[in-house]
N, C-alpha and C. Protein backbone atom coordinates (compact mmCIF):
# COMPACT_ATOMS: atom_id res chain seq x y z
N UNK A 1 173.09 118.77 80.98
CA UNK A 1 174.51 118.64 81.27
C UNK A 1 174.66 118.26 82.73
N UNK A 2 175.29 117.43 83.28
CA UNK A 2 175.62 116.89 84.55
C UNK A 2 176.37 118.00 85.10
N UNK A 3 176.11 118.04 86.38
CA UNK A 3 176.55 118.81 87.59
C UNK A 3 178.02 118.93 87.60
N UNK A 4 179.20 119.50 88.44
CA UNK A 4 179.96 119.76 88.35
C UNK A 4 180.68 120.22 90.22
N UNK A 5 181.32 119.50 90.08
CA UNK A 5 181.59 120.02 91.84
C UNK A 5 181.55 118.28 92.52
N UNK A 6 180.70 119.11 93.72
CA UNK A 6 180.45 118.17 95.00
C UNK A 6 179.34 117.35 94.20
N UNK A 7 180.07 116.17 94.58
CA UNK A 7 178.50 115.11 94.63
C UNK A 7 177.40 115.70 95.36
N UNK A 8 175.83 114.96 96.03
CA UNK A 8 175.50 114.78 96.46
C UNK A 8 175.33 114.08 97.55
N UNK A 9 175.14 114.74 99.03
CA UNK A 9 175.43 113.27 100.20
C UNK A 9 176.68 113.46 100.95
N UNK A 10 177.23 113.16 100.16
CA UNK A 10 178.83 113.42 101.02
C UNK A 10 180.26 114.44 101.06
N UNK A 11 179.70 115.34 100.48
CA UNK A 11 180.17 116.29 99.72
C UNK A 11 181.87 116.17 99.17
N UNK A 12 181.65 114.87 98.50
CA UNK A 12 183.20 114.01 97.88
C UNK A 12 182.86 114.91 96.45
N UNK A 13 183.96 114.63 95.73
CA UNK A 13 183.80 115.28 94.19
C UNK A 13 183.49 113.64 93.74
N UNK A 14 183.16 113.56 92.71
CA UNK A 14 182.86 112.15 91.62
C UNK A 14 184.22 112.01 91.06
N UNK A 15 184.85 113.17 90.63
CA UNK A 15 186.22 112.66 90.09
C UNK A 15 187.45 113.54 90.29
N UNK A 16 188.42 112.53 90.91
CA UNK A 16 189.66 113.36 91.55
C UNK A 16 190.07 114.06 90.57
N UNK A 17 190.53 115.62 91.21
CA UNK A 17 191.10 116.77 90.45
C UNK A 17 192.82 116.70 90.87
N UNK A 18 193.66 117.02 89.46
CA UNK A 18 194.82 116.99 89.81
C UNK A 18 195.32 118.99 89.24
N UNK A 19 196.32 119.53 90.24
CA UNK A 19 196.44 120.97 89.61
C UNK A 19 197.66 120.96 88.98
N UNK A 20 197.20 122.18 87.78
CA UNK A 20 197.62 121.66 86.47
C UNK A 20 198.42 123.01 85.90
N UNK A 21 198.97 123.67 86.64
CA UNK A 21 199.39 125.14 85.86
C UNK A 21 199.97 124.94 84.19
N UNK A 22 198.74 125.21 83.31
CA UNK A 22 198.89 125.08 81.90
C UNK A 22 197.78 126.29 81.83
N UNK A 23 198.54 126.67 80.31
CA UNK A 23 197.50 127.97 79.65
C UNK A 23 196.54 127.46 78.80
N UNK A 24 195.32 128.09 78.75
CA UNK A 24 194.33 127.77 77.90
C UNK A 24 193.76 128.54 77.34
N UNK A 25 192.62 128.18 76.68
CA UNK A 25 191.74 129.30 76.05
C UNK A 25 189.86 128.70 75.91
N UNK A 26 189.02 129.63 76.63
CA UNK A 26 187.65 129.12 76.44
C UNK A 26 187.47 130.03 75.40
N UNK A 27 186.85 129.54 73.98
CA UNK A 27 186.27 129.84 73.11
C UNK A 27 184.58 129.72 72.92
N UNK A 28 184.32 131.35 72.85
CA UNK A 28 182.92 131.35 73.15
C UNK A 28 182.66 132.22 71.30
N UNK A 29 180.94 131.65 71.01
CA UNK A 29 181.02 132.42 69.85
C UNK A 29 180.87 134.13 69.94
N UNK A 30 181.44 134.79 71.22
CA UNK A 30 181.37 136.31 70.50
C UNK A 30 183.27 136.47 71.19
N UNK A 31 183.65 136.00 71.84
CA UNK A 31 184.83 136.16 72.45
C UNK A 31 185.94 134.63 72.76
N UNK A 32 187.39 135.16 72.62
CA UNK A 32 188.46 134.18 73.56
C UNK A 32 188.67 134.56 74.80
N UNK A 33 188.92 133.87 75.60
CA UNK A 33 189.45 133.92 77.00
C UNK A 33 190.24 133.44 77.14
N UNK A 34 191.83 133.93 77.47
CA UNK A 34 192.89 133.11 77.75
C UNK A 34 192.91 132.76 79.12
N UNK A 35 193.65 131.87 79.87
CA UNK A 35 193.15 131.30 81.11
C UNK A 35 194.66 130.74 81.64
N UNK A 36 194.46 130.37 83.40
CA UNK A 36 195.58 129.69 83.72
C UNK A 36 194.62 128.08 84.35
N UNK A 37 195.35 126.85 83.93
CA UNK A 37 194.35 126.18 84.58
C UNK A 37 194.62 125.84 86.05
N UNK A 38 193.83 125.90 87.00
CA UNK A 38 193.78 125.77 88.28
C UNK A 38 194.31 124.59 88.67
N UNK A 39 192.95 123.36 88.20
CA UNK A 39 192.99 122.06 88.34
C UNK A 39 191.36 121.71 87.03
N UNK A 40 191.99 120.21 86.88
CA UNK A 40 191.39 119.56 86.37
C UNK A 40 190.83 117.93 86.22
N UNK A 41 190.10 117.74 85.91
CA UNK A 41 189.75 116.23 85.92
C UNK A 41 188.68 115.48 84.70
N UNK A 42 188.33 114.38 84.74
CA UNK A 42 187.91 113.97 83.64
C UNK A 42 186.39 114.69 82.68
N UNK A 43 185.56 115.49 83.70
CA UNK A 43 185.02 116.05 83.98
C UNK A 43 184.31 117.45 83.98
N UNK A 44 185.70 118.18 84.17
CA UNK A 44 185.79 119.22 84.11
C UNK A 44 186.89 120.42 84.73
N UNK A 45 186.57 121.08 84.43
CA UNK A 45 188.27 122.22 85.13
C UNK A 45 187.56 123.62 85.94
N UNK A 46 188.64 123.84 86.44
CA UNK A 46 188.68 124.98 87.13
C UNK A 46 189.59 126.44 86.81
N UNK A 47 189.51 127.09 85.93
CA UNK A 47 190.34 128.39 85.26
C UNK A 47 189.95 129.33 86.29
N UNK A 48 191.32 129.88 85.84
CA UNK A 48 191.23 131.46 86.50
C UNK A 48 191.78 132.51 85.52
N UNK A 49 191.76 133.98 85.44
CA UNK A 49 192.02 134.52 84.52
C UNK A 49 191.45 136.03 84.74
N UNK A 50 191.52 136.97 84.80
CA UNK A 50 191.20 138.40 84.82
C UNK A 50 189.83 138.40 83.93
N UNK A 51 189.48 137.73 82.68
CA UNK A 51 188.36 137.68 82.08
C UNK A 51 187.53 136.59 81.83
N UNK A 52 186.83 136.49 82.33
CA UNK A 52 185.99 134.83 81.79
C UNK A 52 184.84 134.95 81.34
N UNK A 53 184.42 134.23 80.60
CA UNK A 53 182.84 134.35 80.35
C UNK A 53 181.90 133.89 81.74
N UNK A 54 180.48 134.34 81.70
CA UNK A 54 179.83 134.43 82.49
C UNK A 54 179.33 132.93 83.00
N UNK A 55 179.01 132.54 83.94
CA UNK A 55 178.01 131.30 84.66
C UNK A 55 177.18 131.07 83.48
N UNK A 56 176.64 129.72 82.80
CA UNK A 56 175.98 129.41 81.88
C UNK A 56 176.37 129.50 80.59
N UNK A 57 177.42 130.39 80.05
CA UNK A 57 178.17 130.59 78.40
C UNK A 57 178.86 128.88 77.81
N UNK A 58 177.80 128.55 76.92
CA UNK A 58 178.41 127.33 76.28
C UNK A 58 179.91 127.81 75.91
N UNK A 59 181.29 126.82 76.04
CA UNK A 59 182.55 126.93 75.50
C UNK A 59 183.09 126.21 74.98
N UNK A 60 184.04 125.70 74.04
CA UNK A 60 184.92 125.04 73.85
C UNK A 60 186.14 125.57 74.78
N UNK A 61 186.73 124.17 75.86
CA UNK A 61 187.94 124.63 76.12
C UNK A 61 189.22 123.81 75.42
N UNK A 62 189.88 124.67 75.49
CA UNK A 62 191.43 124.30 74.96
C UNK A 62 192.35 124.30 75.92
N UNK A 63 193.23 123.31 75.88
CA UNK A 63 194.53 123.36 76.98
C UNK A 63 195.51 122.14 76.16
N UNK A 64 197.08 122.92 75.82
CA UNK A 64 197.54 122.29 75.20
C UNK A 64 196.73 121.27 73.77
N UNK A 65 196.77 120.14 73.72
CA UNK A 65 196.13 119.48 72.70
C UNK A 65 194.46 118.50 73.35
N UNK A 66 194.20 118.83 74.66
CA UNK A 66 192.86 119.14 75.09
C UNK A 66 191.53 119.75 74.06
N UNK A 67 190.88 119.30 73.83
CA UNK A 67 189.48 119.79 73.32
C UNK A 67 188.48 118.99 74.08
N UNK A 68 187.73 120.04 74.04
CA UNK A 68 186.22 119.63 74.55
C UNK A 68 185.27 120.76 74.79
N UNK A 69 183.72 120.20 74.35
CA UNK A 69 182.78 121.37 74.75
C UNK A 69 182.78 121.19 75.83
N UNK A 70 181.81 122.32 76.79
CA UNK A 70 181.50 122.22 78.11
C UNK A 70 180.65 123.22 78.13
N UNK A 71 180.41 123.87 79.59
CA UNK A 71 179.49 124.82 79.62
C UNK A 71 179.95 125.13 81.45
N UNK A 72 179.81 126.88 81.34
CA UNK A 72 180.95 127.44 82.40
C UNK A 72 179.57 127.22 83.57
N UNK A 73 179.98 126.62 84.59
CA UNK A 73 178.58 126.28 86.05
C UNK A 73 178.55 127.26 87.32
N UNK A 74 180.13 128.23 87.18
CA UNK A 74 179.89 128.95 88.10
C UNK A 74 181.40 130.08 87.47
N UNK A 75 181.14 131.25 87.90
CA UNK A 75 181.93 132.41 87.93
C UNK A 75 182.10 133.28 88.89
N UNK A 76 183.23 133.35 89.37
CA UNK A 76 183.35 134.07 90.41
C UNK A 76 184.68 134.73 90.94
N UNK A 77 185.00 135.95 91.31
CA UNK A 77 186.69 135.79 92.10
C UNK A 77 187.53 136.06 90.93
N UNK A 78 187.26 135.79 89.60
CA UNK A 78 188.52 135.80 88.21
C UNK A 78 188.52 134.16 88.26
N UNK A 79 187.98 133.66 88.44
CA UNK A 79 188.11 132.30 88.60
C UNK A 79 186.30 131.58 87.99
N UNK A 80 186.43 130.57 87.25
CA UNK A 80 185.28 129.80 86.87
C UNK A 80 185.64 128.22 86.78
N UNK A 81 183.99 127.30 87.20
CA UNK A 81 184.45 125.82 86.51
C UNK A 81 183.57 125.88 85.16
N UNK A 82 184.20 125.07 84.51
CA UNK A 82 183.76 124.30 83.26
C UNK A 82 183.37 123.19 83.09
N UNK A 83 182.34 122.63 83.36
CA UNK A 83 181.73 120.88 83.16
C UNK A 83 181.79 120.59 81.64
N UNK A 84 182.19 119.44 81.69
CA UNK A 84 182.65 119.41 80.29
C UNK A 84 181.56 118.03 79.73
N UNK A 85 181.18 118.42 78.13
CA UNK A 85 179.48 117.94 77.63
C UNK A 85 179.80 116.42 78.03
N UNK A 86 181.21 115.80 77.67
CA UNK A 86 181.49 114.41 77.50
C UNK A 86 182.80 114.35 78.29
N UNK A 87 182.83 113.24 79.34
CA UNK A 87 184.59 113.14 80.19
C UNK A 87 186.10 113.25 79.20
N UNK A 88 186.80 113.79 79.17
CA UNK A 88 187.96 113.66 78.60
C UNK A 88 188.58 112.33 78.99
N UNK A 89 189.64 112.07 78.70
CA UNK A 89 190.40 110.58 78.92
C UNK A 89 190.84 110.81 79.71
N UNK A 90 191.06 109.85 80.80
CA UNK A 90 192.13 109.72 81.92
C UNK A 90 193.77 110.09 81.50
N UNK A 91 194.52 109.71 80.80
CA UNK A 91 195.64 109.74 79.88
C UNK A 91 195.80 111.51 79.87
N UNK A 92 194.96 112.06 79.16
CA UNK A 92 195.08 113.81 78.87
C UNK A 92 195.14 114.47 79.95
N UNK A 93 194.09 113.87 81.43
CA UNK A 93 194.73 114.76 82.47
C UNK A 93 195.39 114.31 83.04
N UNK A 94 195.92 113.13 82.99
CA UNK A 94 197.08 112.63 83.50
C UNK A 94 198.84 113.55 82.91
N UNK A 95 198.18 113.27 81.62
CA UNK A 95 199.43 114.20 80.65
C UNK A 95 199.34 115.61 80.77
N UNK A 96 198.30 116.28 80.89
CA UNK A 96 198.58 117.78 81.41
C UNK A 96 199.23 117.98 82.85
N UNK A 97 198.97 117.06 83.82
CA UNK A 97 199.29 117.15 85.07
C UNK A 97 200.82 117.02 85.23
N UNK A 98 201.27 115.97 84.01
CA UNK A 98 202.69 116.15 83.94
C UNK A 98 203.38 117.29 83.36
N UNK A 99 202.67 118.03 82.67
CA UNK A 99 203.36 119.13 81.86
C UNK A 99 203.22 120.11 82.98
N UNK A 100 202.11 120.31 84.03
CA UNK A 100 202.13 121.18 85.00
C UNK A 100 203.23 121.05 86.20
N UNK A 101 203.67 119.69 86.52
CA UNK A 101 204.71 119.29 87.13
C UNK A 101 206.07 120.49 86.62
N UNK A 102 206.23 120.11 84.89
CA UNK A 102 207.02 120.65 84.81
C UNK A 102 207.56 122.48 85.17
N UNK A 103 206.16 122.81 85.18
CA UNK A 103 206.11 124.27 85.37
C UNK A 103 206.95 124.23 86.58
N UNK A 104 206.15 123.64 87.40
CA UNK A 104 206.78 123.51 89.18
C UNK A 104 208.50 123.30 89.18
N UNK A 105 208.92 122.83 87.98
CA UNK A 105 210.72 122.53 88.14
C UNK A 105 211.46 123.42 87.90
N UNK A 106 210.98 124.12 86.83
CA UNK A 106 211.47 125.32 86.55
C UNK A 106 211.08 126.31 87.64
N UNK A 107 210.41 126.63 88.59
CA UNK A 107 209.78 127.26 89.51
C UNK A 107 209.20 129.05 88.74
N UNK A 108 208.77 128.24 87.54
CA UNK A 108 208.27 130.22 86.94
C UNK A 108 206.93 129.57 86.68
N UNK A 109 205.90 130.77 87.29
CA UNK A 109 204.17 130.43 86.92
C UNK A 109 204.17 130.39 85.39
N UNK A 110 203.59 129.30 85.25
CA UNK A 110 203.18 129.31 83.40
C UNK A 110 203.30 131.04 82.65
N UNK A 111 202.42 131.58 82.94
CA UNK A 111 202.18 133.27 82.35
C UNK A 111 203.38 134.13 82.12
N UNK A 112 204.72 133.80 83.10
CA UNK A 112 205.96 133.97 82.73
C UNK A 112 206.57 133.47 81.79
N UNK A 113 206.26 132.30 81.80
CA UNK A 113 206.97 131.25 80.85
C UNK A 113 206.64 131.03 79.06
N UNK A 114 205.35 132.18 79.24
CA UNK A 114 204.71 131.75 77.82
C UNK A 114 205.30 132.77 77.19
C-alpha cells in the first residue's frame, strides 16, 4: 500500500487536502467507528473521533456516498489517517468539500447537526 502524508524530499503532500467537516464511519471486521472528517484527498483522509481503530487495521471508509478500502497509517491524539488501497475521484472530494462548506453556513459542527 503506498505511503500516506509527506512525500519524500520536500516534505509537499502528493495530493492537495481539502477540510471536509462530514460524518463517517471506518468499518473494521470486529468493530464501527463513527468519525468526524478532518480533511481529505484523493488518497486518503484524516478522521478524528474519541474511538478509532489502531495504526495498521485494514478498513472500509464511508463518508456520505464515499467508499473505499484503505488501511489506518497512523493513530494518535483521537485522531488517525487512512491511505486509501485505490485514489477516489477528484469529483467525490470535490463534492464532499462542498457539503462541508455547507456545515460552515449554518455555523453548527456536523455532530450537532446529525
Amino acid at each position: 500500500m503506498s505511503t500516506f502524508g509527506k512525500s519524500n524530499g520536500g516534505g509537499r503532500r502528493r495530493s492537495a487536502r481539502a477540510r471536509t467537516p462530514v460524518l463517517g464511519t471506518l468499518l473494521t471486521v470486529a468493530n464501527d467507528y463513527r468519525f468526524g472528517l478532518v480533511n481529505l484527498s484523493s488518497t486518503g483522509a484524516r478522521v478524528s473521533a474519541p474511538e478509532l481503530p489502531p495504526e495498521g487495521e485494514e478498513v472500509i471508509f464511508l463518508a456520505d456516498k464515499v467508499q473505499s478500502f484503505g488501511q489506518v497509517v497512523w493513530a494518535r491524539n483521537g485522531q488517525c489517517g487512512v491511505a486509501f488501497e485505490a485514489p477516489i475521484l477528484a469529483g467525490e472530494v470535490q463534492r464532499l468539500q462542498r457539503e462541508g462548506d455547507l456545515w460552515r453556513l449554518v455555523d453548527l459542527p456536523p455532530e450537532e447537526s446529525a
